[in-house]
Every structure is written in C-alpha cells, then in structure tokens.
PDB file of N, CA and C in Angstrom:
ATOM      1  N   UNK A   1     -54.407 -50.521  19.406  1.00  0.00           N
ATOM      2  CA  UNK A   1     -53.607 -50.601  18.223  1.00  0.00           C
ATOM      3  C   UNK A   1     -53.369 -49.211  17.642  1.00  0.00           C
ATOM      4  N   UNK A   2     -54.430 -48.898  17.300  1.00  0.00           N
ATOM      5  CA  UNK A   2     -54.092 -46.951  17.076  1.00  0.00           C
ATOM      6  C   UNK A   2     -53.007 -46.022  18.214  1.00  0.00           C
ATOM      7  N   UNK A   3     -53.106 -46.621  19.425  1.00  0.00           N
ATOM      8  CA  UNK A   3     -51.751 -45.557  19.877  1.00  0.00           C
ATOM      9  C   UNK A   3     -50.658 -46.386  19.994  1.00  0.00           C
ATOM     10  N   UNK A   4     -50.750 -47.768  19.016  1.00  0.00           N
ATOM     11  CA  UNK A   4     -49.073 -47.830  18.432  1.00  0.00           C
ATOM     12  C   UNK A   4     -48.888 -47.163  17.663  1.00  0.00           C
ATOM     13  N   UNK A   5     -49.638 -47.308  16.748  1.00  0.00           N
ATOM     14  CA  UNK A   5     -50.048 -46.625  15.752  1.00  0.00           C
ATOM     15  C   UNK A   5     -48.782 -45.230  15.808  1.00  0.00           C
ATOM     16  N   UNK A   6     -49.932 -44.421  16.751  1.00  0.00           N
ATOM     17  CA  UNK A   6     -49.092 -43.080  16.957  1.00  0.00           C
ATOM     18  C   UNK A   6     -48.041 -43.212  17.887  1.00  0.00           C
ATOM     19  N   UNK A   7     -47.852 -44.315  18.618  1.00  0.00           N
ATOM     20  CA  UNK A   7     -46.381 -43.749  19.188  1.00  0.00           C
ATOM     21  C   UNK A   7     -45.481 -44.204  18.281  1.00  0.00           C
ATOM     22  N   UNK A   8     -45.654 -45.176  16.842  1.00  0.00           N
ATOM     23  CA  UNK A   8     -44.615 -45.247  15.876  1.00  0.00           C
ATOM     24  C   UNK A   8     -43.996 -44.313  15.257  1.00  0.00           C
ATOM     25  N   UNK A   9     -45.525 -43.686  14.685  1.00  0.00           N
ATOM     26  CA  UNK A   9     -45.068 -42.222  14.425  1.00  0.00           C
ATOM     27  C   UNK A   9     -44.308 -41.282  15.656  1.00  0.00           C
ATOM     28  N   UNK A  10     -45.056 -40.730  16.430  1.00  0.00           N
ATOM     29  CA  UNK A  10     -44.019 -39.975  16.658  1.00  0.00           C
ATOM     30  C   UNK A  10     -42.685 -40.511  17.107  1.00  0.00           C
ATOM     31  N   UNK A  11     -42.688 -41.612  17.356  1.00  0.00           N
ATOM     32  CA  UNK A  11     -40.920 -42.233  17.145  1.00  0.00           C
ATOM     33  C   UNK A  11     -40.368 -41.912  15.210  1.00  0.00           C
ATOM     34  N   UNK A  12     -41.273 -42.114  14.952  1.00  0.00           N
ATOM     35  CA  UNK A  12     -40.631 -42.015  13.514  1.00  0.00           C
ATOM     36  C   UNK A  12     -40.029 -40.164  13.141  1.00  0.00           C
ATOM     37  N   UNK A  13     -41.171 -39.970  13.940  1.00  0.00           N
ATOM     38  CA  UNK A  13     -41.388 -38.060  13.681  1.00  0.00           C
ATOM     39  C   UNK A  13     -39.730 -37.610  14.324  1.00  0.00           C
ATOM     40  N   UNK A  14     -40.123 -38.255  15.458  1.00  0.00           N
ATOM     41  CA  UNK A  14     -39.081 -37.916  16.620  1.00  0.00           C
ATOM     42  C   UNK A  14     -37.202 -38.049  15.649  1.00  0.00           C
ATOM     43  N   UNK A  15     -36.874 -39.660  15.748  1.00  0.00           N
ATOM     44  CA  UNK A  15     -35.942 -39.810  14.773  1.00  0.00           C
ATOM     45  C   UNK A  15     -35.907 -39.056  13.038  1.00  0.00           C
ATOM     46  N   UNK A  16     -36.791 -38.506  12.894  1.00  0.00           N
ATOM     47  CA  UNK A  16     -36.674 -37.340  11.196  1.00  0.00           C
ATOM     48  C   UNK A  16     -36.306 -36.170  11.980  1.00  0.00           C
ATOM     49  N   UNK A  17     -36.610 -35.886  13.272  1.00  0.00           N
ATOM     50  CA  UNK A  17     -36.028 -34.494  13.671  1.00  0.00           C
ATOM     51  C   UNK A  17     -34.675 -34.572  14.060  1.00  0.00           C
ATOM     52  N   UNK A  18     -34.194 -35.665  14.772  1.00  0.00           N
ATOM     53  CA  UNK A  18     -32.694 -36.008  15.129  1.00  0.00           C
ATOM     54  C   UNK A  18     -32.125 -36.015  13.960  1.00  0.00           C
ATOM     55  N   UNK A  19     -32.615 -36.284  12.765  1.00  0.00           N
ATOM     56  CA  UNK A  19     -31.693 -36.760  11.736  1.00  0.00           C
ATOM     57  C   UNK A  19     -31.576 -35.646  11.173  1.00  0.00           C
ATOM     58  N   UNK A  20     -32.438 -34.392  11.274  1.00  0.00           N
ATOM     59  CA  UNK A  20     -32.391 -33.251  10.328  1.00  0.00           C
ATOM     60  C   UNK A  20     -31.859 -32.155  11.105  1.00  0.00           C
ATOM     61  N   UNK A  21     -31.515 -32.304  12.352  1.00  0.00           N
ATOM     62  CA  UNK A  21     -31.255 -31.745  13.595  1.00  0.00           C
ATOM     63  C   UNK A  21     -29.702 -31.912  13.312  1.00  0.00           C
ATOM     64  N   UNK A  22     -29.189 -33.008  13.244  1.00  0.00           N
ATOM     65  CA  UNK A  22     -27.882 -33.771  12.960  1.00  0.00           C
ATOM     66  C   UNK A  22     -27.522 -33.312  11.908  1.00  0.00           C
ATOM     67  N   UNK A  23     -28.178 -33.098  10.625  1.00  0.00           N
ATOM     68  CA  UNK A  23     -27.714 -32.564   9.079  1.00  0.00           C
ATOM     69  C   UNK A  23     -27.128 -30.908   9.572  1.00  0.00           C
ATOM     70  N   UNK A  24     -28.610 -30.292  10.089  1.00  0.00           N
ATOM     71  CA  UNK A  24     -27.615 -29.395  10.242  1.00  0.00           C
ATOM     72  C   UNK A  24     -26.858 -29.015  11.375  1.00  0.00           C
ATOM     73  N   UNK A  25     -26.441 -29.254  12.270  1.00  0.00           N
ATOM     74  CA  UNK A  25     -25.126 -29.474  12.787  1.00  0.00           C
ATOM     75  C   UNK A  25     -24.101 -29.522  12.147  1.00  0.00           C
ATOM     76  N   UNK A  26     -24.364 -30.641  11.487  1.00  0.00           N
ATOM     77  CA  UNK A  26     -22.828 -30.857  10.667  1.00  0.00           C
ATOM     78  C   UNK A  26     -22.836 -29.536   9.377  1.00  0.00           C
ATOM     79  N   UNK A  27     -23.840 -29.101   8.774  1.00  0.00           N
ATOM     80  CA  UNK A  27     -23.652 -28.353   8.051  1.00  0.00           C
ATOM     81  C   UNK A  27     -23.169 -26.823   8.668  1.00  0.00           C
ATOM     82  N   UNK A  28     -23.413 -26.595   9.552  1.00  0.00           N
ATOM     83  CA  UNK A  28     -23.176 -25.441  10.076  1.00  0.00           C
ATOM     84  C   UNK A  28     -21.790 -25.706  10.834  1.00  0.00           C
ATOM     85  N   UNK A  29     -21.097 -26.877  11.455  1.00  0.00           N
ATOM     86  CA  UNK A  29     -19.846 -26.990  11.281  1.00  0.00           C
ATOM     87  C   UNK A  29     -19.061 -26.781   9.748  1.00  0.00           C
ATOM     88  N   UNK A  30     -19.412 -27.750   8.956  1.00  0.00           N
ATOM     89  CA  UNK A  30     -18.727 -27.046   7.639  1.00  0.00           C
ATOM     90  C   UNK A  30     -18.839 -25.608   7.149  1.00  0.00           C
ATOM     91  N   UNK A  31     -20.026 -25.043   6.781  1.00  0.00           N
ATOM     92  CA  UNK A  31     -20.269 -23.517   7.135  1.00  0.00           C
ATOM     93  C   UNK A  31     -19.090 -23.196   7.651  1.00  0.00           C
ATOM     94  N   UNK A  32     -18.719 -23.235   8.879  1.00  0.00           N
ATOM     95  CA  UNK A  32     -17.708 -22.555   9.876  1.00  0.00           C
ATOM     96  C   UNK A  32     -16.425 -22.542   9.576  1.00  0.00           C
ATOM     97  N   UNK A  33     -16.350 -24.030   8.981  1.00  0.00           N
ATOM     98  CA  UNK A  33     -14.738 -24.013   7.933  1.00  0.00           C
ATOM     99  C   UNK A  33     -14.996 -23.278   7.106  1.00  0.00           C
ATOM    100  N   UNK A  34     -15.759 -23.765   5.691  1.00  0.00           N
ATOM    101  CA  UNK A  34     -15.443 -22.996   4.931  1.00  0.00           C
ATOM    102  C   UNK A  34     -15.769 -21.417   4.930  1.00  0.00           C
ATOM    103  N   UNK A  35     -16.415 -21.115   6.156  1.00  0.00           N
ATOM    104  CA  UNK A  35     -16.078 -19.516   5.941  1.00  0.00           C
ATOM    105  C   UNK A  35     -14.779 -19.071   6.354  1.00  0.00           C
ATOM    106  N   UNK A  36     -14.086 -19.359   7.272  1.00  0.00           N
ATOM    107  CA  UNK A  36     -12.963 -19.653   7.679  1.00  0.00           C
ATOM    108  C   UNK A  36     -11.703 -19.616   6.781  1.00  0.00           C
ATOM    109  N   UNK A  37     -12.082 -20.684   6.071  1.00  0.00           N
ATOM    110  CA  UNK A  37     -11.051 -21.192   4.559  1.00  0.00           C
ATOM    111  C   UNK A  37     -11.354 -19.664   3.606  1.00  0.00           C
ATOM    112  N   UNK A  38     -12.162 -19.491   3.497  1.00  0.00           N
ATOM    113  CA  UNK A  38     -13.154 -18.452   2.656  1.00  0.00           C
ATOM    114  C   UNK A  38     -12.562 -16.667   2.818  1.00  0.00           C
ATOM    115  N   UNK A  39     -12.705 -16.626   4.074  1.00  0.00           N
ATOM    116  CA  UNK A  39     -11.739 -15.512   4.226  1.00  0.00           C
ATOM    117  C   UNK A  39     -10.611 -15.091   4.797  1.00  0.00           C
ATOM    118  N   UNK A  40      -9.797 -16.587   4.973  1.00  0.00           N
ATOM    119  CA  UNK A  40      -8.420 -16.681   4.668  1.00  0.00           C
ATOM    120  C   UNK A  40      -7.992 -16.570   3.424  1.00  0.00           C
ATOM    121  N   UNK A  41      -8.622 -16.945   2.412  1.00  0.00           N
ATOM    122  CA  UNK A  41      -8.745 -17.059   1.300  1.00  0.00           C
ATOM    123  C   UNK A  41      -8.605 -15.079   0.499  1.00  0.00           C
ATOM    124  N   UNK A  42      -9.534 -14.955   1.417  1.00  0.00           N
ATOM    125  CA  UNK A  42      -9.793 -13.052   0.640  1.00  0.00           C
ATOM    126  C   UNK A  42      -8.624 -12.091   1.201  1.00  0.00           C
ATOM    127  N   UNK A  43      -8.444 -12.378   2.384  1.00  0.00           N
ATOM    128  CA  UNK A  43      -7.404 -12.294   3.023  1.00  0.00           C
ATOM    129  C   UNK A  43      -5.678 -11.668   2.315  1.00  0.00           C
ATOM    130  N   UNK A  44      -5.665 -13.386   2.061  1.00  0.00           N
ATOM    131  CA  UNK A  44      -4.471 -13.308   1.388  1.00  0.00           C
ATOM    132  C   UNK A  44      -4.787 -13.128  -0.040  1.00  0.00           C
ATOM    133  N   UNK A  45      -5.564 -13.183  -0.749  1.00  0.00           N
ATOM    134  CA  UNK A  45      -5.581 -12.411  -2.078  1.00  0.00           C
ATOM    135  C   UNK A  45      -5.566 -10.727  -1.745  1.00  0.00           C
ATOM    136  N   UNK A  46      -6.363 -10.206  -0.902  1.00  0.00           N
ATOM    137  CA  UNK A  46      -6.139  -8.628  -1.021  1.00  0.00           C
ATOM    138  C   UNK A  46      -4.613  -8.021  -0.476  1.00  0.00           C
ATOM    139  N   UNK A  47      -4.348  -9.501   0.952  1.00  0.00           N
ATOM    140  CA  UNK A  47      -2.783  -8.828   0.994  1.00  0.00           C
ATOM    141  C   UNK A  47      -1.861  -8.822  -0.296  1.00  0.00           C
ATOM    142  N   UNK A  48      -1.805  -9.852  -1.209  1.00  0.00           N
ATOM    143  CA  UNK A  48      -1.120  -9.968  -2.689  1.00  0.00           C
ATOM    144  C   UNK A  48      -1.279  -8.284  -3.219  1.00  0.00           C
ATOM    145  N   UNK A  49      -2.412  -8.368  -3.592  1.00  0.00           N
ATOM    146  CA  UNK A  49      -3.178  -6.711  -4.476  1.00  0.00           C
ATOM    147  C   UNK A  49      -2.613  -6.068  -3.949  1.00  0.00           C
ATOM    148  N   UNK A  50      -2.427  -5.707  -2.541  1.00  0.00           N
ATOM    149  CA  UNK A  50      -1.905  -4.273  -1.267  1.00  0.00           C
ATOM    150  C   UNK A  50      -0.297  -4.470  -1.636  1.00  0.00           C
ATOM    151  N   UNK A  51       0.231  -5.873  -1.712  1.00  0.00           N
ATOM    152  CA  UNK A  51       1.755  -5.502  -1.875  1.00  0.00           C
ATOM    153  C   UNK A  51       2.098  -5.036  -3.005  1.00  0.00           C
ATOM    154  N   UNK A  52       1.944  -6.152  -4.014  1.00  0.00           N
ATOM    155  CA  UNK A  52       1.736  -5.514  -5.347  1.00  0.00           C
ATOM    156  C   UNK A  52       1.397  -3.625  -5.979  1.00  0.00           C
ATOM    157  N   UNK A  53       0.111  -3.365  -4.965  1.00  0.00           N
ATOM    158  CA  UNK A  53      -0.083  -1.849  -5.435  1.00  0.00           C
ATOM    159  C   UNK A  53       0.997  -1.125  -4.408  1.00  0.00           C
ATOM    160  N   UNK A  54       1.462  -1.437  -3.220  1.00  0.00           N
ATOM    161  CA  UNK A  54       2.591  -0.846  -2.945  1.00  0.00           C
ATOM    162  C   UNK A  54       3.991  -0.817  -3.578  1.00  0.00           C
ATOM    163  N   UNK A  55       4.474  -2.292  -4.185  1.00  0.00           N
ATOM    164  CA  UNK A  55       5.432  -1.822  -5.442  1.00  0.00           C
ATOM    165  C   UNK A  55       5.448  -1.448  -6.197  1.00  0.00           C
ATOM    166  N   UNK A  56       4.026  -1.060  -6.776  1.00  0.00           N
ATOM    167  CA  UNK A  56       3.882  -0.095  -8.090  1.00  0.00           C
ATOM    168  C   UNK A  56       3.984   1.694  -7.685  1.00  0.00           C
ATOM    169  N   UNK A  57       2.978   1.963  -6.295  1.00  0.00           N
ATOM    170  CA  UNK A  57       3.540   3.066  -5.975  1.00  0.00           C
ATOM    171  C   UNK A  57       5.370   3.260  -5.831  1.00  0.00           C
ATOM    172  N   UNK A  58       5.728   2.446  -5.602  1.00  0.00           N
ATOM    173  CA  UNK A  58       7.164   2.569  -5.024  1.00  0.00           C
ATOM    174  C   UNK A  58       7.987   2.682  -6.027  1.00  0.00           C
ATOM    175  N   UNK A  59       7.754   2.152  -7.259  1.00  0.00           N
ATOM    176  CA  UNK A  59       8.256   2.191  -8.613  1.00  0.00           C
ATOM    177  C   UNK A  59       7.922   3.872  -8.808  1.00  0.00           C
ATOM    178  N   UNK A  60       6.593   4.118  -8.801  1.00  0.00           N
ATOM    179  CA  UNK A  60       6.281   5.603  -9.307  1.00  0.00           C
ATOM    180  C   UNK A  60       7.094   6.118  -8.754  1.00  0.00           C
ATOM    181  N   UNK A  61       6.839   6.263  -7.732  1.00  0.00           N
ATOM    182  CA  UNK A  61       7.606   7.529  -6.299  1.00  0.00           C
ATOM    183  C   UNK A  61       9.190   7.501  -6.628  1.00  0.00           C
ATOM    184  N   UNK A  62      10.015   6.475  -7.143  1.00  0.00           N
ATOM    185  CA  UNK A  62      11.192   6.469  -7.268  1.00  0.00           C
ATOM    186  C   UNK A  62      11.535   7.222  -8.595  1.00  0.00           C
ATOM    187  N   UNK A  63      10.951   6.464  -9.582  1.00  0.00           N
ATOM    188  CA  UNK A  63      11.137   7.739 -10.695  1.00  0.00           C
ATOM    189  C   UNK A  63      10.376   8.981 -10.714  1.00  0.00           C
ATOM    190  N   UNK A  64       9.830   9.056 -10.079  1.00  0.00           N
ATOM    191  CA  UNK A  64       9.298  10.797  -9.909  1.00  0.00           C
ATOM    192  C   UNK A  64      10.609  11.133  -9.024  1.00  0.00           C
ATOM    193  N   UNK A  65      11.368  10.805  -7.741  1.00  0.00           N
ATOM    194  CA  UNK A  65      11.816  11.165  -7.323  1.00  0.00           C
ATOM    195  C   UNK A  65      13.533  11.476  -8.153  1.00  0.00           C
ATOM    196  N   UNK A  66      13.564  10.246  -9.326  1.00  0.00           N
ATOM    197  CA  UNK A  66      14.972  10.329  -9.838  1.00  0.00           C
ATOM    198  C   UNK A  66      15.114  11.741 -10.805  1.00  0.00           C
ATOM    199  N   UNK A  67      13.472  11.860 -11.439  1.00  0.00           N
ATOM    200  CA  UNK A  67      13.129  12.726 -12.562  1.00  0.00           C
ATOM    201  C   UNK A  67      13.137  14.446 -11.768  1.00  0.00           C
ATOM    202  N   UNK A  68      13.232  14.558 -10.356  1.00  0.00           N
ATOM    203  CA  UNK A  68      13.081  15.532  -9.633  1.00  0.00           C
ATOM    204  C   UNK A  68      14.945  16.117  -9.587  1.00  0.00           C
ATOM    205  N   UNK A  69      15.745  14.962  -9.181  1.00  0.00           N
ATOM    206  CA  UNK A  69      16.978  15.282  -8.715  1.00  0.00           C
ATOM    207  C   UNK A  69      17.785  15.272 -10.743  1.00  0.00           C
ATOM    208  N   UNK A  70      17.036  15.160 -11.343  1.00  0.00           N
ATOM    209  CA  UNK A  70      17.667  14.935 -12.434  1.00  0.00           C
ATOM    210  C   UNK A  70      17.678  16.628 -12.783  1.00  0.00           C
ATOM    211  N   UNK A  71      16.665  16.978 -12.827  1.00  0.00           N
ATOM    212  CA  UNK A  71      15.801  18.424 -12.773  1.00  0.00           C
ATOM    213  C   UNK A  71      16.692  19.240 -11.815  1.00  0.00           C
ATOM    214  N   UNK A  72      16.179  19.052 -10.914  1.00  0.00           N
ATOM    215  CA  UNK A  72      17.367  20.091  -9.404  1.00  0.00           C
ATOM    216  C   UNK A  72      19.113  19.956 -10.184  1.00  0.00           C
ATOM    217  N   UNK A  73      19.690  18.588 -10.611  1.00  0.00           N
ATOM    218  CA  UNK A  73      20.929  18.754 -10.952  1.00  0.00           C
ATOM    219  C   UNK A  73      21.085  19.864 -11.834  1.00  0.00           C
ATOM    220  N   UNK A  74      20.205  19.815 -13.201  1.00  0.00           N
ATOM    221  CA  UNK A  74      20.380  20.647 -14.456  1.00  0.00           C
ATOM    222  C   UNK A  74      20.271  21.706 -14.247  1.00  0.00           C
ATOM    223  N   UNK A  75      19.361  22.159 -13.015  1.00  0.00           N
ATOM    224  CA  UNK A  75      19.173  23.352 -12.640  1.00  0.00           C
ATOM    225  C   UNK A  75      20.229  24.130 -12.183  1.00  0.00           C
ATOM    226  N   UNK A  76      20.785  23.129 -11.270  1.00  0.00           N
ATOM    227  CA  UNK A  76      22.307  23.555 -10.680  1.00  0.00           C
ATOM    228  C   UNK A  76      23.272  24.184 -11.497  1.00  0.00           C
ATOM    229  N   UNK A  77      23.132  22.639 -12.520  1.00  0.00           N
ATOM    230  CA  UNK A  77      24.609  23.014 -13.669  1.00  0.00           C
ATOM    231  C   UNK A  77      24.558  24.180 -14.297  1.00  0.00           C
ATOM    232  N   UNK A  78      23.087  24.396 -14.336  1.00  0.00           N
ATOM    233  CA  UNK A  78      22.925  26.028 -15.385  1.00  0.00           C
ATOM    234  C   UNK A  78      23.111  27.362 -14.371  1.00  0.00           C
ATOM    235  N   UNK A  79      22.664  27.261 -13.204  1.00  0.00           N
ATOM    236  CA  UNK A  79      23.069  28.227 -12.165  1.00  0.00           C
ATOM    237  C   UNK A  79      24.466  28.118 -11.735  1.00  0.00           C
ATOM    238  N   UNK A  80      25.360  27.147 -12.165  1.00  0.00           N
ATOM    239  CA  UNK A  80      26.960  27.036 -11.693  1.00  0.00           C
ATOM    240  C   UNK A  80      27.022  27.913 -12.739  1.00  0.00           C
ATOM    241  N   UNK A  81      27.171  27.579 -13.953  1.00  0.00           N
ATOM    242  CA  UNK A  81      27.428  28.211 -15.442  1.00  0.00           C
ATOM    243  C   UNK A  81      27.403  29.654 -15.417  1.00  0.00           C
ATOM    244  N   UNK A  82      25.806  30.362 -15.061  1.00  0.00           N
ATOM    245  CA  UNK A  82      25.908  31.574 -14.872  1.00  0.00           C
ATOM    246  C   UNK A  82      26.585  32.325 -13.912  1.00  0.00           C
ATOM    247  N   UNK A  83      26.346  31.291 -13.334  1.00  0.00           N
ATOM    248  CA  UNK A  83      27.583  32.261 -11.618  1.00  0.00           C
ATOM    249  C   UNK A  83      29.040  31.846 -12.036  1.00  0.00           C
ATOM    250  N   UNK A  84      29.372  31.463 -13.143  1.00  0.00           N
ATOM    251  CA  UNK A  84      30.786  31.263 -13.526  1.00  0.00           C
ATOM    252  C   UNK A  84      31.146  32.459 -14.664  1.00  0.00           C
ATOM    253  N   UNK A  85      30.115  32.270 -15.076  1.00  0.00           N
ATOM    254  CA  UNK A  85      30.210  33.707 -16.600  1.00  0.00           C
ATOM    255  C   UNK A  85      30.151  35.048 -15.977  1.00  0.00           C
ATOM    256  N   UNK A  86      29.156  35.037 -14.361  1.00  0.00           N
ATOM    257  CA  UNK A  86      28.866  36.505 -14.251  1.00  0.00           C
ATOM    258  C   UNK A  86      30.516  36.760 -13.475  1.00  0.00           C
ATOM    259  N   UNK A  87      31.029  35.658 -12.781  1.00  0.00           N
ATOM    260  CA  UNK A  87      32.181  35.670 -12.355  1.00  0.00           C
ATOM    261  C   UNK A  87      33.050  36.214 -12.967  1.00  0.00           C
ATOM    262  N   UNK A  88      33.097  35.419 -14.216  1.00  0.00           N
ATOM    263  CA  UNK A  88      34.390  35.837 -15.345  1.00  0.00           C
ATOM    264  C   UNK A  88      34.548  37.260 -15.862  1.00  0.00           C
ATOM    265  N   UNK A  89      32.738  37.237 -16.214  1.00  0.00           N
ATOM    266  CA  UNK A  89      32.696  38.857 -16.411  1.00  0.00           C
ATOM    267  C   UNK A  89      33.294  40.216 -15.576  1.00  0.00           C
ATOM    268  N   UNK A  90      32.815  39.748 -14.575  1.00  0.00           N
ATOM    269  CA  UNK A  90      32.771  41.148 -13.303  1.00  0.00           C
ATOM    270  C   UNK A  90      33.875  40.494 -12.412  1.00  0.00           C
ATOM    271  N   UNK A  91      34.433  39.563 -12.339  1.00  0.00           N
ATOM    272  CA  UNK A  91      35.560  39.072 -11.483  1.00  0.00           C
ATOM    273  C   UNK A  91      36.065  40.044 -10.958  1.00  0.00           C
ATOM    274  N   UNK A  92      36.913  40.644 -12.064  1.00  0.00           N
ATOM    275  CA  UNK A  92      37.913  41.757 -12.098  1.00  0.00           C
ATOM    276  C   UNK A  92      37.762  43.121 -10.772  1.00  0.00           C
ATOM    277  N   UNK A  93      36.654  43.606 -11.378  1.00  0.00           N
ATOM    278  CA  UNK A  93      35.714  44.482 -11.421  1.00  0.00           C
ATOM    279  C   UNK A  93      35.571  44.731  -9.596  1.00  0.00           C
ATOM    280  N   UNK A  94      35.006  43.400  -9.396  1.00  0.00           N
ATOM    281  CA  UNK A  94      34.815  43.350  -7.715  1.00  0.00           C
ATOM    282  C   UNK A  94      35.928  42.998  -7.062  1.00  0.00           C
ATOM    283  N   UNK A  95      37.093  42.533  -7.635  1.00  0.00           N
ATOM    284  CA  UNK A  95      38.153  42.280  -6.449  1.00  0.00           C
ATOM    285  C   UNK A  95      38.597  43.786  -6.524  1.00  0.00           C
ATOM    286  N   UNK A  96      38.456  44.779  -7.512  1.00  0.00           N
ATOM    287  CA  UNK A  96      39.033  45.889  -7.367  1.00  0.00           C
ATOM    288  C   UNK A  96      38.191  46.802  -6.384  1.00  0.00           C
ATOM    289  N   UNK A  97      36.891  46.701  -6.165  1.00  0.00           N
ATOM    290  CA  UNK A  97      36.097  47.342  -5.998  1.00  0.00           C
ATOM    291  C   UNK A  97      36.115  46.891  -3.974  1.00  0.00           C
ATOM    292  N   UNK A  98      36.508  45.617  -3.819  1.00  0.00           N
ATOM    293  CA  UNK A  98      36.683  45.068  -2.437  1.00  0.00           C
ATOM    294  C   UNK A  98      38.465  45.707  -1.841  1.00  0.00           C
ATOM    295  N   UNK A  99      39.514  45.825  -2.625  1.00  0.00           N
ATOM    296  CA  UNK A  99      40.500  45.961  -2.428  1.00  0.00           C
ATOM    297  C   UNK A  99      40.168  47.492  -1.990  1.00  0.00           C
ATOM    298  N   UNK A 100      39.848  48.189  -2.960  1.00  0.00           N
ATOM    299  CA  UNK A 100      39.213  49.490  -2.215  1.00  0.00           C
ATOM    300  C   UNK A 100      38.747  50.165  -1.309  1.00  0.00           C
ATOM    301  N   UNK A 101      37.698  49.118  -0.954  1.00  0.00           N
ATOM    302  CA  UNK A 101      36.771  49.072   0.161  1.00  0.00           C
ATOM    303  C   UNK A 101      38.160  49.079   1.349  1.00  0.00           C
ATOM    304  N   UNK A 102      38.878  48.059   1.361  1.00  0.00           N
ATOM    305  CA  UNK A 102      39.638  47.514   2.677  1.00  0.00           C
ATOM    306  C   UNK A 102      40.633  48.455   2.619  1.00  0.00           C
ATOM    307  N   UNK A 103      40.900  49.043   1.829  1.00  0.00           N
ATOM    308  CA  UNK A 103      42.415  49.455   1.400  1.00  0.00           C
ATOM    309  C   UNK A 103      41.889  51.582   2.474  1.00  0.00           C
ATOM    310  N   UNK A 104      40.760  51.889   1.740  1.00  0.00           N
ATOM    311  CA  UNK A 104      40.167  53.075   1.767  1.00  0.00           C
ATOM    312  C   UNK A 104      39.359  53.303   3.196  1.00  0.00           C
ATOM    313  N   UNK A 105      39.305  52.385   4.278  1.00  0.00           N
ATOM    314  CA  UNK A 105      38.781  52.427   4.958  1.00  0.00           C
ATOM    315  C   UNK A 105      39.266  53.424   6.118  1.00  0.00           C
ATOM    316  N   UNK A 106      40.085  53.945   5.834  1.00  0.00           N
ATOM    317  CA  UNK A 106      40.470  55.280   6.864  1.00  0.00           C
ATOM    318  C   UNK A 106      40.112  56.221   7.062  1.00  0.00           C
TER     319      UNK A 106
END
C-alpha cells in the first residue's frame, strides 16, 4: 500500500511538473509576442520622433538658408549702389583715360 502510496505521488509530482512545464511554455510564447509587439511598438514611436526632428531641422536649415540669401542679396544691392556711384563719379574720367591708352599707343 505505501508504494501506491508513492507512485500516486510521483504521478501527482509528475503531472505538477507537466502543468508548470506547460505554464511556462505558453508564457514564454506570449513573452515572444509581446516583445515583438513591444518593439514594434518603440520602433515606430522613435521613427515618428526621427521624422518629426528631421522636419524641424528642415524648417531651421530653410530659414537660416532664406536669412543667408536675404543677407548675400542686400549685400549685393549695396555693392551694385557703390559700383554705380563710383561709376558715376569717375565714369568720365576712365573712358578718357582708356581712349588715351588706345588712341596713344604708337
């Protein structure tokens, strides 16, 4: 009677290990999804952040770049201006001074 006894138990022992054997199985299948789900999940939140901080650079970079050619233009207009005044001034001056040149070259 005692080694029914114990072969109940370890049938009993036996079936608590299948059953806890079986728990985790299945838990370590879910595990596997949800890590899965988990960093699909991180995934596409950091791709969001990465696009996002790339249209914000892209915003910067454009007005730095508009605030650059705005700059280079004014710069221009004021270097046309002076090369128009030193023109007006000395115009004269150098077509006489070139007519000379070509005229005197003998």
């Amino acid at each position: 009677m005692e080694h029914v006894n114990l072969i109940n138990r370890i049938i009993e022992a036996e079936n608590k290990a299948r059953q806890i054997s079986d728990e985790a199985h299945q838990k370590l299948q879910t595990l596997s999804i949800d890590l899965k789900e988990e960093c699909a999940g991180i995934r596409h939140e950091y791709l969001e952040r990465a696009e996002h901080r790339i249209a914000m650079v892209r915003r910067k970079e454009n007005e730095l770049a508009n605030e650059k050619i705005t700059e280079i233009d004014r710069q221009f207009q004021e270097d046309l201006k002076l090369l128009d005044k030193t023109f007006s001034d000395h115009g004269d001056e150098w077509v006489d001074k070139l007519f000379h040149l070509i005229v005197d070259r003998d």
